[in-house]
N, C-alpha and C. Protein backbone atom coordinates (compact mmCIF):
# COMPACT_ATOMS: atom_id res chain seq x y z
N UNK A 1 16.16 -16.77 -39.31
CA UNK A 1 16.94 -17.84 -38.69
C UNK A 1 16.50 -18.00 -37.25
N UNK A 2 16.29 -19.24 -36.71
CA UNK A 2 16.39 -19.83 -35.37
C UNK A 2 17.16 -20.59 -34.94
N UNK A 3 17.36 -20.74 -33.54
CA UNK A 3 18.12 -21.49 -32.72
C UNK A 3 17.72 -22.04 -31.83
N UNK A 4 17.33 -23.39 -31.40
CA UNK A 4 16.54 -23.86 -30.88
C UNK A 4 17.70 -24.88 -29.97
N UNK A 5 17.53 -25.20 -28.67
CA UNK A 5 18.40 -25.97 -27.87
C UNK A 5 18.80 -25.82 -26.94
N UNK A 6 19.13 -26.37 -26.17
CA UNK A 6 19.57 -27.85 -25.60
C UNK A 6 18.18 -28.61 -25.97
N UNK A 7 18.66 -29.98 -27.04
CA UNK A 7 17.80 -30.69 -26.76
C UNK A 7 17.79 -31.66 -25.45
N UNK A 8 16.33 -31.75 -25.02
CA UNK A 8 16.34 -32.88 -23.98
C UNK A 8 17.00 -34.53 -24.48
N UNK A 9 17.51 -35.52 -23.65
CA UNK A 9 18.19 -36.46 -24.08
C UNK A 9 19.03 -36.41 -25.64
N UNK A 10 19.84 -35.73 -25.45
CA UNK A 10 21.10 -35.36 -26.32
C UNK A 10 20.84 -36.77 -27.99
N UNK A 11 20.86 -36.10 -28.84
CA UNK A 11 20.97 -37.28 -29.98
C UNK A 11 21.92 -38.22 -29.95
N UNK A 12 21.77 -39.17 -30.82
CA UNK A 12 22.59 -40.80 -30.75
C UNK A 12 24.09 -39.93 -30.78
N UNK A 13 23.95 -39.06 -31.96
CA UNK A 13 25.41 -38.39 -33.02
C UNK A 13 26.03 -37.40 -31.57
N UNK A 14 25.35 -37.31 -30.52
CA UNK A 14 25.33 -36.15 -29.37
C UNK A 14 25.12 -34.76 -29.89
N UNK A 15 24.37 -34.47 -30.73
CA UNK A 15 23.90 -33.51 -31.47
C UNK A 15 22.88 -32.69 -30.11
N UNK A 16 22.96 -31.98 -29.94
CA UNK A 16 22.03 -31.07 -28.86
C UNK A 16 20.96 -29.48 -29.26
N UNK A 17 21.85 -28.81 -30.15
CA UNK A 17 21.24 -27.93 -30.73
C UNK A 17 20.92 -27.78 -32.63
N UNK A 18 19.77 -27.26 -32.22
CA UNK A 18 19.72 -27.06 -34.52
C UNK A 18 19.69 -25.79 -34.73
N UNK A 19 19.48 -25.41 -36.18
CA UNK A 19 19.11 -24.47 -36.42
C UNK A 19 18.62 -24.44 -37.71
N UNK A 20 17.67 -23.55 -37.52
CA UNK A 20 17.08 -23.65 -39.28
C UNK A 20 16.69 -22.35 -39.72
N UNK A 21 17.21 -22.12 -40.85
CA UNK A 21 16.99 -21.05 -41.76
C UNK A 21 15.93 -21.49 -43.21
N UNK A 22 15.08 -20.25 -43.08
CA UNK A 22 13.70 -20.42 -44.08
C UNK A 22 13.93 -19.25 -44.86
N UNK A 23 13.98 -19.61 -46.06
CA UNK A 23 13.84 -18.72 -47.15
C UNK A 23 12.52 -18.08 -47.09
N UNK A 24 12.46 -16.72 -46.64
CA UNK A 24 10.98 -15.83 -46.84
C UNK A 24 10.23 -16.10 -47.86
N UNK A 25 11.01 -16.26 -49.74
CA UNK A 25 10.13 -15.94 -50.75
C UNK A 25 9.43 -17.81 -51.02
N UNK A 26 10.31 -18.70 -50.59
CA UNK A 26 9.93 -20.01 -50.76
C UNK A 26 9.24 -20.78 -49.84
N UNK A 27 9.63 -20.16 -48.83
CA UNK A 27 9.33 -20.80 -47.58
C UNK A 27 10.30 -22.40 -47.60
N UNK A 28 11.08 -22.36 -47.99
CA UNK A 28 11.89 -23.59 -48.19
C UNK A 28 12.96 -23.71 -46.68
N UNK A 29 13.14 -24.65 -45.59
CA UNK A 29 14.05 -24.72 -44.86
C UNK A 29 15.17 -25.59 -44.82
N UNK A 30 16.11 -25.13 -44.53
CA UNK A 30 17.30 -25.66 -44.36
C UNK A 30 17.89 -26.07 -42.63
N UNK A 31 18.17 -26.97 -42.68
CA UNK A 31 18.05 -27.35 -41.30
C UNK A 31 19.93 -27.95 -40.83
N UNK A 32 20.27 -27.29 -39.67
CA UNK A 32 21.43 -27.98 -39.17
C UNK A 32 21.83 -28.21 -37.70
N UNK A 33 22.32 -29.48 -37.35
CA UNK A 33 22.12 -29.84 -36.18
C UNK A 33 23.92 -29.49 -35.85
N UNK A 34 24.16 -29.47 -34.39
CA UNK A 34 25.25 -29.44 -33.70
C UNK A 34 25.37 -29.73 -32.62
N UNK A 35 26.63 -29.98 -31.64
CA UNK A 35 26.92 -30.03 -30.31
C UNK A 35 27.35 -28.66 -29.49
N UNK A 36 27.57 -27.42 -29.78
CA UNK A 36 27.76 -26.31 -29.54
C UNK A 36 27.12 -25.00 -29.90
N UNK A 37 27.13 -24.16 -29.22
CA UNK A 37 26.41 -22.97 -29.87
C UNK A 37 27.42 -22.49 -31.37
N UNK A 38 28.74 -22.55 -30.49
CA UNK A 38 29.38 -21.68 -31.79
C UNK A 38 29.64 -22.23 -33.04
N UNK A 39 29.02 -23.43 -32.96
CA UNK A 39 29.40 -23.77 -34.61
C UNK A 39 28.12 -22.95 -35.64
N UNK A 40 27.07 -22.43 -35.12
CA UNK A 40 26.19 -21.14 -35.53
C UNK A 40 26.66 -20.37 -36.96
N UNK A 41 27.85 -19.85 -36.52
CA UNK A 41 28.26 -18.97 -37.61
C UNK A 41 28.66 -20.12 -38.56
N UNK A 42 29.39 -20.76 -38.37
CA UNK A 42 29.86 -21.99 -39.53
C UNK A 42 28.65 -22.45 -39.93
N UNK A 43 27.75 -22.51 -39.79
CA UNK A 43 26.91 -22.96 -40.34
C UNK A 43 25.76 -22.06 -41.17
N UNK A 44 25.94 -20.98 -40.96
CA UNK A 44 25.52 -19.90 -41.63
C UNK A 44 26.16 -19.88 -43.15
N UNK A 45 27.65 -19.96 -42.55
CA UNK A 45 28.76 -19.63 -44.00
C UNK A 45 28.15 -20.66 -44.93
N UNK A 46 28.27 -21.86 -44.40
CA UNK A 46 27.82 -22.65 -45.12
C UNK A 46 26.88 -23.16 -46.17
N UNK A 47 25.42 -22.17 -45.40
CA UNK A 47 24.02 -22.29 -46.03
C UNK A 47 24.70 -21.01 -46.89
N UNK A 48 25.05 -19.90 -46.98
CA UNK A 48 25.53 -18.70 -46.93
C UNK A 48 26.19 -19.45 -48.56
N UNK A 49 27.23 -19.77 -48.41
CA UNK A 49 28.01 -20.29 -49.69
C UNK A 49 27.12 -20.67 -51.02
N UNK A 50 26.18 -21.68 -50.73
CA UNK A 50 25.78 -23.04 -51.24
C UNK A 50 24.50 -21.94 -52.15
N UNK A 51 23.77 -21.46 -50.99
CA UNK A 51 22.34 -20.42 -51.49
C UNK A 51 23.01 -19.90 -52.40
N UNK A 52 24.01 -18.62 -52.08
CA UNK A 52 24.33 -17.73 -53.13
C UNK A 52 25.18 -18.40 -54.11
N UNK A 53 25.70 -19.22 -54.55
CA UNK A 53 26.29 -20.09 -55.70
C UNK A 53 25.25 -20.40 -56.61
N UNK A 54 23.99 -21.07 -55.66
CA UNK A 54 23.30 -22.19 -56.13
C UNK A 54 21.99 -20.88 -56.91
N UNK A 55 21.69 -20.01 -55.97
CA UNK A 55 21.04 -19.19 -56.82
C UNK A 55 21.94 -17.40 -57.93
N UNK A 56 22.97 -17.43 -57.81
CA UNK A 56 23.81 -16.70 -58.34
C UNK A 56 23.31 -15.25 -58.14
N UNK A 57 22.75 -15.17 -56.47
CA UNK A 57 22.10 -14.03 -56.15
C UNK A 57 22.44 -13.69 -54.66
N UNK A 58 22.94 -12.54 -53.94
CA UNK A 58 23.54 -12.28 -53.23
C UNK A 58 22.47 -12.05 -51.77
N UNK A 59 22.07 -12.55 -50.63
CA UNK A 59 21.73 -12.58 -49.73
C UNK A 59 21.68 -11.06 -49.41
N UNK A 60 20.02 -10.53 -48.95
CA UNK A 60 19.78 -9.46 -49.29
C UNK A 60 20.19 -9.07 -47.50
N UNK A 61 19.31 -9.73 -46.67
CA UNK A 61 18.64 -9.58 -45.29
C UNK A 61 18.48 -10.52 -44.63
N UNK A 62 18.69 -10.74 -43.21
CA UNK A 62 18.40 -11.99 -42.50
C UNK A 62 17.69 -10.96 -40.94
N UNK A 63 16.44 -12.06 -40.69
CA UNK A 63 16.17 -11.65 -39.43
C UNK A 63 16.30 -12.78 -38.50
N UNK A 64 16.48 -12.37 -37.19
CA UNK A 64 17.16 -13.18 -36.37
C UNK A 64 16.33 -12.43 -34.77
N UNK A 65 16.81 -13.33 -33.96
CA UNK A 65 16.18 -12.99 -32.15
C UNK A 65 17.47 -12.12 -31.71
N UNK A 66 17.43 -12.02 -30.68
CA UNK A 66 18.64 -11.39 -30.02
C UNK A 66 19.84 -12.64 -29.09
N UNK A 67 20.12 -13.71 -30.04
CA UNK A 67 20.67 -14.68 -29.40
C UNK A 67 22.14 -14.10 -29.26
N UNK A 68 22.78 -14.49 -28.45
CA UNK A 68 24.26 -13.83 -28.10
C UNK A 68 24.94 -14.65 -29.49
N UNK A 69 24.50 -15.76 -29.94
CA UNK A 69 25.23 -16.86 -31.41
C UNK A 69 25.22 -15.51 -32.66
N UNK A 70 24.12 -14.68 -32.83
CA UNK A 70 24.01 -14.23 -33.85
C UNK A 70 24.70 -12.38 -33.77
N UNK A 71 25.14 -12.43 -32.37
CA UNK A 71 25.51 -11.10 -32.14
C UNK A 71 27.00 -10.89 -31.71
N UNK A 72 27.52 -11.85 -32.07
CA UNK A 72 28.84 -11.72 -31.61
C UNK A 72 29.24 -11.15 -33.27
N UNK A 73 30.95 -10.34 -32.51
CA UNK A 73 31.93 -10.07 -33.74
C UNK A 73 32.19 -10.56 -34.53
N UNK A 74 32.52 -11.73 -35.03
CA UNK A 74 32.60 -12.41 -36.00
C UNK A 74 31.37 -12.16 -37.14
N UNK A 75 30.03 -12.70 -36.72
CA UNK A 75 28.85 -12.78 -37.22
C UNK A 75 28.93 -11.34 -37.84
N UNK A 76 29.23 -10.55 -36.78
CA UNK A 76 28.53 -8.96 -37.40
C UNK A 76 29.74 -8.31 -38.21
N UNK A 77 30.99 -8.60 -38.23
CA UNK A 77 32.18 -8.00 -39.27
C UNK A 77 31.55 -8.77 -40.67
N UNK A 78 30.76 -10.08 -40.62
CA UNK A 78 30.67 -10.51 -42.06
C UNK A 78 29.52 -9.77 -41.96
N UNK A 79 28.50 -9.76 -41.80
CA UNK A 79 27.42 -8.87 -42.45
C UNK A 79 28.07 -7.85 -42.65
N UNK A 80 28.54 -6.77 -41.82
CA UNK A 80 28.88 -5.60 -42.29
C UNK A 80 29.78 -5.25 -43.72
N UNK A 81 30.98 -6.72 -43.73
CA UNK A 81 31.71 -6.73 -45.13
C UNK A 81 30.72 -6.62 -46.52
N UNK A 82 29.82 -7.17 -46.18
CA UNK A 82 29.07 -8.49 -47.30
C UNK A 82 27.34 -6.98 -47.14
N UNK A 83 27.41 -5.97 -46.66
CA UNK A 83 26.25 -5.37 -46.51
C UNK A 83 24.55 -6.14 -46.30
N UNK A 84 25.11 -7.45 -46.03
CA UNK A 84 24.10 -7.87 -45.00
C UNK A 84 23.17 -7.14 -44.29
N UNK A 85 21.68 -6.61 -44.37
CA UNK A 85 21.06 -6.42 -43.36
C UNK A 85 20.15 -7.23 -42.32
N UNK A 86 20.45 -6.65 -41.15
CA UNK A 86 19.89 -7.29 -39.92
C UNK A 86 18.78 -6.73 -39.43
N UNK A 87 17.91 -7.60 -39.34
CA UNK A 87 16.33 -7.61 -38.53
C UNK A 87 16.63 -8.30 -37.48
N UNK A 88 16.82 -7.58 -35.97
CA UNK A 88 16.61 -8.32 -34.81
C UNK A 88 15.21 -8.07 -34.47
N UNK A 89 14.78 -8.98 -33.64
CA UNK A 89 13.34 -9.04 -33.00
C UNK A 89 13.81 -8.47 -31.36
N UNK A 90 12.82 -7.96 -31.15
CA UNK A 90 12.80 -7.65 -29.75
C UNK A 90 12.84 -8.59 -28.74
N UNK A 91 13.16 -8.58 -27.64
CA UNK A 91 13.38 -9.45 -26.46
C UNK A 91 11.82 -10.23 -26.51
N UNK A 92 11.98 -11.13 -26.02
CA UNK A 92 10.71 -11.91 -26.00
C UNK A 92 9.40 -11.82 -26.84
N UNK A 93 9.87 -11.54 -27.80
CA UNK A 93 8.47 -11.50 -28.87
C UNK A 93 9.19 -12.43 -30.37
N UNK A 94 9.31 -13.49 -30.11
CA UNK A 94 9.17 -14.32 -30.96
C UNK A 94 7.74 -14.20 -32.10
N UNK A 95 6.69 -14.00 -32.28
CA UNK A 95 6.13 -13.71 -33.19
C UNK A 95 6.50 -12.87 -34.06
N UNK A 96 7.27 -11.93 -33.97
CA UNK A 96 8.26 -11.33 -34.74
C UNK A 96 9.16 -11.73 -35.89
N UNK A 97 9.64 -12.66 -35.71
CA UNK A 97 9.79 -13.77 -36.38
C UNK A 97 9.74 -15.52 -36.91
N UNK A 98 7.92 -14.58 -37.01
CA UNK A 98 7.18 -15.54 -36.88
C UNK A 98 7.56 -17.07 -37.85
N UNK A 99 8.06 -16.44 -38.99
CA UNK A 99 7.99 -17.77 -40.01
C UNK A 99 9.03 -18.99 -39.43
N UNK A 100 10.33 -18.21 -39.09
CA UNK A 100 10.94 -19.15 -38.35
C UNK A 100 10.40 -20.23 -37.31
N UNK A 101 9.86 -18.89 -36.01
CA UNK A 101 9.44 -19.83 -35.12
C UNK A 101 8.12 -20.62 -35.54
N UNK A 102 7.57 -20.15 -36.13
CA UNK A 102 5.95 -21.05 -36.67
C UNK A 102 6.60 -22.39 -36.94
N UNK A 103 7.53 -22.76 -38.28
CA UNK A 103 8.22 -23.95 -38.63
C UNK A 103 8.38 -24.06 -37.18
N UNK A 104 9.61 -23.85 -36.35
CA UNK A 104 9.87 -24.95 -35.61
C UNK A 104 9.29 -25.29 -34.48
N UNK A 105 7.98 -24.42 -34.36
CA UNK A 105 6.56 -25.20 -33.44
C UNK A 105 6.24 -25.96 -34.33
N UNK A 106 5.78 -26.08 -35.25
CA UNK A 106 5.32 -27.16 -36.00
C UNK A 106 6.45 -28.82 -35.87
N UNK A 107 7.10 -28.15 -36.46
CA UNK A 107 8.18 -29.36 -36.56
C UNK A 107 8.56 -29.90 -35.46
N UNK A 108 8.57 -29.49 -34.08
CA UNK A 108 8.63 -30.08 -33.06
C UNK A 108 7.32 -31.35 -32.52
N UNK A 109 6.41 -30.06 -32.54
CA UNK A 109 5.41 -30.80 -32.50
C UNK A 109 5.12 -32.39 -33.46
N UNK A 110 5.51 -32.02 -34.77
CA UNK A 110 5.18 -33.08 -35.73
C UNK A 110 6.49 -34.35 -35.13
N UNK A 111 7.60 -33.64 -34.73
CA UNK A 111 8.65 -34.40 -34.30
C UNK A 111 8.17 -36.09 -32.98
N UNK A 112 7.07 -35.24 -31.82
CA UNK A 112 7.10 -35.84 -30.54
C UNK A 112 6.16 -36.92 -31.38
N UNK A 113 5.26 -36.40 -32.80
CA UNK A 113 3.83 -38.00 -32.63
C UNK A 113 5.72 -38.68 -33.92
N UNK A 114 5.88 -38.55 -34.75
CA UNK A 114 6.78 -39.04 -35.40
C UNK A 114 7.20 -40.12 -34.46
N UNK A 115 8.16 -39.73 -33.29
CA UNK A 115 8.92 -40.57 -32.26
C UNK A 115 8.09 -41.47 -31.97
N UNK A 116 6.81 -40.89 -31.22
CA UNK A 116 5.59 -41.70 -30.60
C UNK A 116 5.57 -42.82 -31.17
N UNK A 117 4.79 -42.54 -32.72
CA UNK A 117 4.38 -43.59 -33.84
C UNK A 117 4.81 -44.90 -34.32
N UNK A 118 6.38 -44.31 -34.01
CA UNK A 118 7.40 -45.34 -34.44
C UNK A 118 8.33 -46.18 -33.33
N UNK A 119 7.95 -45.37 -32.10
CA UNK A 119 8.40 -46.17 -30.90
C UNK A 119 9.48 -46.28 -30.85
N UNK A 120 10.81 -45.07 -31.35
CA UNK A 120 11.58 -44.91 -31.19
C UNK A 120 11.85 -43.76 -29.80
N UNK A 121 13.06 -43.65 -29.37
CA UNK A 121 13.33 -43.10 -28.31
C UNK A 121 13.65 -41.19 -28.72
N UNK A 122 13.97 -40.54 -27.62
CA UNK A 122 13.88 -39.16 -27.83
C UNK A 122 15.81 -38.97 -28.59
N UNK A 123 16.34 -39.82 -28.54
CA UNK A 123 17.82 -40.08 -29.01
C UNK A 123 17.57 -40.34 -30.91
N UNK A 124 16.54 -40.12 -31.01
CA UNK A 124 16.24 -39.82 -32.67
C UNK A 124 15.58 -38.60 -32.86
N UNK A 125 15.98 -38.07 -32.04
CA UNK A 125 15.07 -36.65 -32.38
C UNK A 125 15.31 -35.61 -33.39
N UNK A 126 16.84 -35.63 -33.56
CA UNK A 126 17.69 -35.00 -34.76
C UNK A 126 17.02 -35.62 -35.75
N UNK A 127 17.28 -36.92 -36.13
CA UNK A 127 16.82 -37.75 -37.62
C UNK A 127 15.60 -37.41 -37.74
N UNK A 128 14.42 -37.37 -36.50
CA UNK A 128 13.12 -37.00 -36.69
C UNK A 128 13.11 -35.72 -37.27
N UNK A 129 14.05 -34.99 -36.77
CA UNK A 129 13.93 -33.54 -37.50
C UNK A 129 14.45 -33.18 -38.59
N UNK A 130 15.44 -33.88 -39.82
CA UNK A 130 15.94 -34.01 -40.39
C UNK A 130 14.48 -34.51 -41.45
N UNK A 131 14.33 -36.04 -41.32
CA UNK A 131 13.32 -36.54 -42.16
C UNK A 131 12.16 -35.43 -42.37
N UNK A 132 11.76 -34.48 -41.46
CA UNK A 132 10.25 -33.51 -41.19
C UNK A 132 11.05 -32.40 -42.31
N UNK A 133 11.96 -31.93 -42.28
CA UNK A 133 12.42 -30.98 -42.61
C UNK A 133 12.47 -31.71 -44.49
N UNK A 134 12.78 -32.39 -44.53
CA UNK A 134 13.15 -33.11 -45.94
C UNK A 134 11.40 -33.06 -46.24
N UNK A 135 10.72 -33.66 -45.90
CA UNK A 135 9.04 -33.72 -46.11
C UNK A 135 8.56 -32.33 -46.12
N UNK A 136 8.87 -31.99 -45.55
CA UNK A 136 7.96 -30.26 -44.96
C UNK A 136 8.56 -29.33 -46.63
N UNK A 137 9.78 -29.52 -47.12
CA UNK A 137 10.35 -28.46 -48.34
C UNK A 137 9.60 -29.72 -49.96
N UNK A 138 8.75 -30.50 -49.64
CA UNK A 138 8.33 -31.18 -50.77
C UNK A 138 7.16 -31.03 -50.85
N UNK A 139 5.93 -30.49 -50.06
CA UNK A 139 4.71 -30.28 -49.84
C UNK A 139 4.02 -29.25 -50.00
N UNK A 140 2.71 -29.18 -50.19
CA UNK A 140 2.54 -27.35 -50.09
C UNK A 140 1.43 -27.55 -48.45
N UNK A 141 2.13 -25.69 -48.72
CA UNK A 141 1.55 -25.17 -47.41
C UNK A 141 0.55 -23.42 -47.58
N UNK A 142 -0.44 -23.92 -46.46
CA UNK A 142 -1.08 -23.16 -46.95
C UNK A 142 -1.68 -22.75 -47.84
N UNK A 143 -1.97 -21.53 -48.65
CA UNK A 143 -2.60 -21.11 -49.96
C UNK A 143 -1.37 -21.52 -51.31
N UNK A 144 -0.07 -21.45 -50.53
CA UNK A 144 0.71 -22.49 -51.83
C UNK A 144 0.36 -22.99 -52.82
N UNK A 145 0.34 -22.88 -54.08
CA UNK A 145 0.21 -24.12 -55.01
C UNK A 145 1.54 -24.31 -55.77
N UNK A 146 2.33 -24.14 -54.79
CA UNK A 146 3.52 -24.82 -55.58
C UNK A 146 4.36 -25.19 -53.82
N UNK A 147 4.99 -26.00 -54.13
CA UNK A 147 5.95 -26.62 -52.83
C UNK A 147 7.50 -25.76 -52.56
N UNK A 148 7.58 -25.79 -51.73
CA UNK A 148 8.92 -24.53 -51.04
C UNK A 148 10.20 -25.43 -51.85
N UNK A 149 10.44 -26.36 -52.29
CA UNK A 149 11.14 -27.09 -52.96
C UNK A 149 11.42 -26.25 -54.29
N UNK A 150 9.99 -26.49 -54.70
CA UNK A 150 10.06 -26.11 -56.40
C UNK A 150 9.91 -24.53 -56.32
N UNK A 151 9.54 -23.94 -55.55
CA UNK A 151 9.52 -22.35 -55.69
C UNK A 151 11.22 -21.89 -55.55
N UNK A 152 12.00 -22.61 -54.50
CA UNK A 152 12.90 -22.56 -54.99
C UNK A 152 14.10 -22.89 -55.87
N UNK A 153 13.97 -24.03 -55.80
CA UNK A 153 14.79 -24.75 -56.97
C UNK A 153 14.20 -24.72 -58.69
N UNK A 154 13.10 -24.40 -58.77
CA UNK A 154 12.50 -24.28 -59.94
C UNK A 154 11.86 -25.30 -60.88
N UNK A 155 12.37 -26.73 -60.26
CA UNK A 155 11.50 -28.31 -60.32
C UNK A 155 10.99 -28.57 -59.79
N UNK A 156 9.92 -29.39 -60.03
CA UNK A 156 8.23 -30.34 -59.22
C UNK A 156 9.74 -31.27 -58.30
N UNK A 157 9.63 -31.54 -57.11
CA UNK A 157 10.39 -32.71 -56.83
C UNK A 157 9.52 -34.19 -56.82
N UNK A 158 10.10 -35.23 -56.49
CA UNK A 158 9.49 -36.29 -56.95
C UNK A 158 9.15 -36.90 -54.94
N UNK A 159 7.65 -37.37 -55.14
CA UNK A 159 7.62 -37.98 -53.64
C UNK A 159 7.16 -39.20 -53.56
N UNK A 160 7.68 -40.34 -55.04
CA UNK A 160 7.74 -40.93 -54.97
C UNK A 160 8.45 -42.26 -53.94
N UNK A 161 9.40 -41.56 -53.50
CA UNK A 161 10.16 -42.78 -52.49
C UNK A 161 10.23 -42.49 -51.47
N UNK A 162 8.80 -41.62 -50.96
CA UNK A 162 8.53 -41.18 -49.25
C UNK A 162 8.08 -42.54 -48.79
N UNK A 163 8.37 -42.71 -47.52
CA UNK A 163 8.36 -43.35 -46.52
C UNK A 163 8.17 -43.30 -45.56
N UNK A 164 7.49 -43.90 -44.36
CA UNK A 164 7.36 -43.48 -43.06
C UNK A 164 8.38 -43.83 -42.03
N UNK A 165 8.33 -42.55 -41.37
CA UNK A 165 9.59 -42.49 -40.50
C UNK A 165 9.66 -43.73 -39.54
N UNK A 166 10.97 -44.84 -39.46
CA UNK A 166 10.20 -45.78 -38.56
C UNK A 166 10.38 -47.01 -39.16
N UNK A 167 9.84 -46.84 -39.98
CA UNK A 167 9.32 -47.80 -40.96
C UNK A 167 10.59 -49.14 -41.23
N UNK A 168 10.31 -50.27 -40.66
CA UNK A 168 11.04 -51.63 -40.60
C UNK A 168 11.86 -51.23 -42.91
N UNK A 169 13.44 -51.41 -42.47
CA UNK A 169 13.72 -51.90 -43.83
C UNK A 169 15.31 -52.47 -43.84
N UNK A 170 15.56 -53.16 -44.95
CA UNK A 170 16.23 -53.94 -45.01
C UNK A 170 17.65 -53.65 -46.11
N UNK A 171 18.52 -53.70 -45.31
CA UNK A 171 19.91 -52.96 -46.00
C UNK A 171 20.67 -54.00 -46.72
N UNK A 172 21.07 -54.20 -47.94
CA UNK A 172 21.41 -54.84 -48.64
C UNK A 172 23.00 -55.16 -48.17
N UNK A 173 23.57 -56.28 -48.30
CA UNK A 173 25.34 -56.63 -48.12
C UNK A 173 26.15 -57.05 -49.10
N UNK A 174 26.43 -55.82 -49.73
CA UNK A 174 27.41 -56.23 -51.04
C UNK A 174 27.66 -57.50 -51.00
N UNK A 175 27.74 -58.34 -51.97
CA UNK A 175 28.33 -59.27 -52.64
C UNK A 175 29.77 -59.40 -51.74
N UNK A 176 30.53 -58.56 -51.80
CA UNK A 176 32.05 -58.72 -51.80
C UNK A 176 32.69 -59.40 -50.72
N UNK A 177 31.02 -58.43 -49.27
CA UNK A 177 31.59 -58.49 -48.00
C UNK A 177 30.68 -59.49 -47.41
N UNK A 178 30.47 -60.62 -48.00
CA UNK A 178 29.45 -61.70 -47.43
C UNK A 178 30.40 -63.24 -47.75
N UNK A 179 30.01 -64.08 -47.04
CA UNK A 179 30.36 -65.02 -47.66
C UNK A 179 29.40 -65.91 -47.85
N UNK A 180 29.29 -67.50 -47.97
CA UNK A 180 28.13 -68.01 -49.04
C UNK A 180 27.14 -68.39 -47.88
N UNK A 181 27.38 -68.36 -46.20
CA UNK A 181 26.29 -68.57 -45.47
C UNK A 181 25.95 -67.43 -44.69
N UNK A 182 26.24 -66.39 -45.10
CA UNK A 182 26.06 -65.03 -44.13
C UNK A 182 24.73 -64.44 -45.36
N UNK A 183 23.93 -63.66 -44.32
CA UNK A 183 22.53 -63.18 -45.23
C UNK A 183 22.37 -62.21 -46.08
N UNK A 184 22.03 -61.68 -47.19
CA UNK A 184 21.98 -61.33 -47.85
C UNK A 184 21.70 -59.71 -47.74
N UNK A 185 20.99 -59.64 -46.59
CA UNK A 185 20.62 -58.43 -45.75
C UNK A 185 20.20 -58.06 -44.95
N UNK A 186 20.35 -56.81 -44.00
CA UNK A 186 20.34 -56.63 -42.72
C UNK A 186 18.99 -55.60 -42.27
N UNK A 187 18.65 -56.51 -41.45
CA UNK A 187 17.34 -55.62 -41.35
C UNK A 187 17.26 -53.89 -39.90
N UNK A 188 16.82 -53.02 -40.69
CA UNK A 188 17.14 -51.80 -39.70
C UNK A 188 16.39 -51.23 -39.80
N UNK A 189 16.08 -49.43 -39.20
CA UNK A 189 14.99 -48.98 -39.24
C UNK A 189 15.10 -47.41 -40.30
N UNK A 190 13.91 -47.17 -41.00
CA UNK A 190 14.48 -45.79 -41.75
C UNK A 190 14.15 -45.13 -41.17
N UNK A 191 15.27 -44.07 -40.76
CA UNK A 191 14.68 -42.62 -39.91
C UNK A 191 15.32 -40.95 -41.14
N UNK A 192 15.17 -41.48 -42.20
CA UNK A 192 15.35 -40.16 -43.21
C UNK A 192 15.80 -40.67 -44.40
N UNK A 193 15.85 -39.33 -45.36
CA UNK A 193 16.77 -39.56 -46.69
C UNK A 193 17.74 -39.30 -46.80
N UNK A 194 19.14 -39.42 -47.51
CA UNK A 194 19.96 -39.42 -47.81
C UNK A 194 19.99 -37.78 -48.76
N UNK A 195 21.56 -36.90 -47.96
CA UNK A 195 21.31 -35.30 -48.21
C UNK A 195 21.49 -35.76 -49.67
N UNK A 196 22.30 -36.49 -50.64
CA UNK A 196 23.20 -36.02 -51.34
C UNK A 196 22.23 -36.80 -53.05
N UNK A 197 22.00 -38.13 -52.29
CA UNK A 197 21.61 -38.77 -53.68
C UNK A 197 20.05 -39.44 -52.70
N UNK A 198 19.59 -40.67 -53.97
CA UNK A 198 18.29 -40.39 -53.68
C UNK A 198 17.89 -42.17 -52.72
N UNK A 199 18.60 -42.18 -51.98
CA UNK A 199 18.99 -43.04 -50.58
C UNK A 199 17.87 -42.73 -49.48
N UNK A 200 18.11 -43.52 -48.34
CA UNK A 200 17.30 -43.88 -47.51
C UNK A 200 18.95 -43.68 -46.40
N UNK A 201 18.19 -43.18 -45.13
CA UNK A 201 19.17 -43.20 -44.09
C UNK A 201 18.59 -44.28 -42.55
N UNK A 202 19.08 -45.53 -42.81
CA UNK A 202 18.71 -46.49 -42.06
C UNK A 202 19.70 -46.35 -40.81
């Protein structure tokens, strides 16, 4: 797990910090944005819930930096309940935990040409990181021949309805809420996919 933040120029949502957790055996990441440090642990529970449901297998080990988010009481009474083990990294040696930080040099990086490309402002930087993160768990990496998607979930995913971040599109206006000289649809920009179904987030 990492924690990455204060972002510079705060997101549209005022989102300021993320965090993302990478499955070691998949390399698959999960990514969550916030306005505070302490929503950290809530957001742990969360990935925490969903993983162990979704794979019906109990969270062995997590390694982590020495951030004061991951070392407070709270954090450490649930590992200790739940026999959680902890890998801290030493003070300033981020290569230590490398896989984390590797992703989110990358993803940053991939984040600033993303913004560039599309000539959007640094106030999309969340969505930029959101859309990278959605792309980055559908692809392979490295000597991979299978995608952090399907190593974990156990299906090919489909990348058929990728898109570029940016990319001019046009939002449809129900029937219901139009009347007979108002347009048919509204034109906006896509900056991701949709978590839940298989949508576009304009």
């Amino acid at each position: 797990m990492d924690l990455c933040g204060p972002i510079q120029n705060t997101a549209i949502d005022g989102y300021s910090y993320f965090l993302t957790i990478t499955d070691d055996y998949s390399r698959k990441v999960n990514f969550y944005s916030f306005k505070e440090k302490r929503y950290v642990f809530k957001c742990f529970r969360s990935y925490q819930n969903r993983v162990e449901r979704y794979l019906n297998s109990k969270i062995v080990s997590i390694r982590t930096d020495n951030c004061l988010e991951f070392c407070n009481s709270e954090f450490e009474v649930l590992l200790e309940e739940q026999g959680i083990q902890v890998e801290s990294i030493n003070t300033y040696t981020p290569e230590q935990n490398g896989v984390a930080e590797r992703y989110n040099y990358t993803a940053m990086d991939c984040v600033k040409a993303m913004l560039n490309d599309s000539g959007l402002g640094n106030h999309f930087s969340v969505e930029a990181l959101f859309c990278f993160t959605y792309v980055w768990n559908r692809i392979c990496h490295d000597k991979q021949k299978l995608t952090p998607f399907e190593l974990f979930c156990g299906n090919k995913p489909s990348v058929k309805h990728f898109k570029i971040f940016g990319a001019a599109a046009f939002l449809g206006v129900p029937k219901q809420q139009r009347r007979k000289l108002d347009i048919r649809a509204k034109k906006g920009i896509m900056v991701g996919y949709a978590q839940r179904n298989r949508g576009y987030r304009i």
